[in-house]
Protein backbone atom coordinates (compact mmCIF):
# COMPACT_ATOMS: atom_id res chain seq x y z
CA UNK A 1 88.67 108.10 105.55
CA UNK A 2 85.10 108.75 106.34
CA UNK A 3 83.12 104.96 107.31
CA UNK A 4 80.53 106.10 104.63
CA UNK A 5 83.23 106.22 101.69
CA UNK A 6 84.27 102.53 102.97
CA UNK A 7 81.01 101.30 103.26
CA UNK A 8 80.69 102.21 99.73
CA UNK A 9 83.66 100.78 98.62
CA UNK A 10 83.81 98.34 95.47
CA UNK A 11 86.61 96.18 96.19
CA UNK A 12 88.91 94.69 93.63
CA UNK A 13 91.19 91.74 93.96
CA UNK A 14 93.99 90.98 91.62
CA UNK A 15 93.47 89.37 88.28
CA UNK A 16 96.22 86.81 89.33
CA UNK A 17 94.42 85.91 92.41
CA UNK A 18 93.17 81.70 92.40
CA UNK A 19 89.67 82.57 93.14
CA UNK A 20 90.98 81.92 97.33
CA UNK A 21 90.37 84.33 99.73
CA UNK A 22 94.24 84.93 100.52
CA UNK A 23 94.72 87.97 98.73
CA UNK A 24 94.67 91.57 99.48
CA UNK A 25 91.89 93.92 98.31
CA UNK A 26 92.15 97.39 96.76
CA UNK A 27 89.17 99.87 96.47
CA UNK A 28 90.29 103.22 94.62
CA UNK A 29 89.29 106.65 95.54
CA UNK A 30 90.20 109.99 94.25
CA UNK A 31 93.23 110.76 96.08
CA UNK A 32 93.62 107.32 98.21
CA UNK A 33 93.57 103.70 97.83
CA UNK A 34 92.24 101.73 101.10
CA UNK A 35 93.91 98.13 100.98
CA UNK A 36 92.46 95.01 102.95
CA UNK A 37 92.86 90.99 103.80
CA UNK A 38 90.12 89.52 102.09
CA UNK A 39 90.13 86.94 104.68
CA UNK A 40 89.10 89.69 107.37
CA UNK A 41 87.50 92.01 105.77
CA UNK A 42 85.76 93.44 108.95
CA UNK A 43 89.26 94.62 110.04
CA UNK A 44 90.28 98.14 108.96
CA UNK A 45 91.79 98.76 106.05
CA UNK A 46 95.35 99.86 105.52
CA UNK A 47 94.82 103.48 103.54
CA UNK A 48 97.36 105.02 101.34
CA UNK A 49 98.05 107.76 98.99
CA UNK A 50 97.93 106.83 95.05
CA UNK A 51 101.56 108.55 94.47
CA UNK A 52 102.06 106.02 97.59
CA UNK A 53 100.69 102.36 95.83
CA UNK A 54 102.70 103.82 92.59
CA UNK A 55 105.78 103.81 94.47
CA UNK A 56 105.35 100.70 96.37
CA UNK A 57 104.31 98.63 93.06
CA UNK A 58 106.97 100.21 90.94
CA UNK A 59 109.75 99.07 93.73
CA UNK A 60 108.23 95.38 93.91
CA UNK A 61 107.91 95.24 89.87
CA UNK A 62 112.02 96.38 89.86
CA UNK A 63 112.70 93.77 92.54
């Protein structure tokens, strides 16, 4: 992912997140979804695929 589209980025951090910075991040794109700490968010993000995050959050919701 280009450092423009990041740079550009509006990040998003959960609705169930205390207002601390000790969550993750998400900022959505067309086809990926680039996921940071927002305690270090000068570190590069983790980037995935959308099918990807689905998966992931559909195997954490099952348990």
């Amino acid at each position: 992912m280009k450092d423009l589209e990041l740079a550009e980025a509006q990040w998003q951090k959960s609705s169930y997140s205390g207002g601390a910075n000790n969550c993750v991040e998400l900022a959505i794109f067309v086809d990926r979804v680039a996921i940071r700490d927002s305690k270090c968010p000068e570190q590069a993000p983790l980037i995935l695929s959308r099918a990807d995050v689905r998966t992931f959050i559909g195997g954490v919701r099952e348990g």
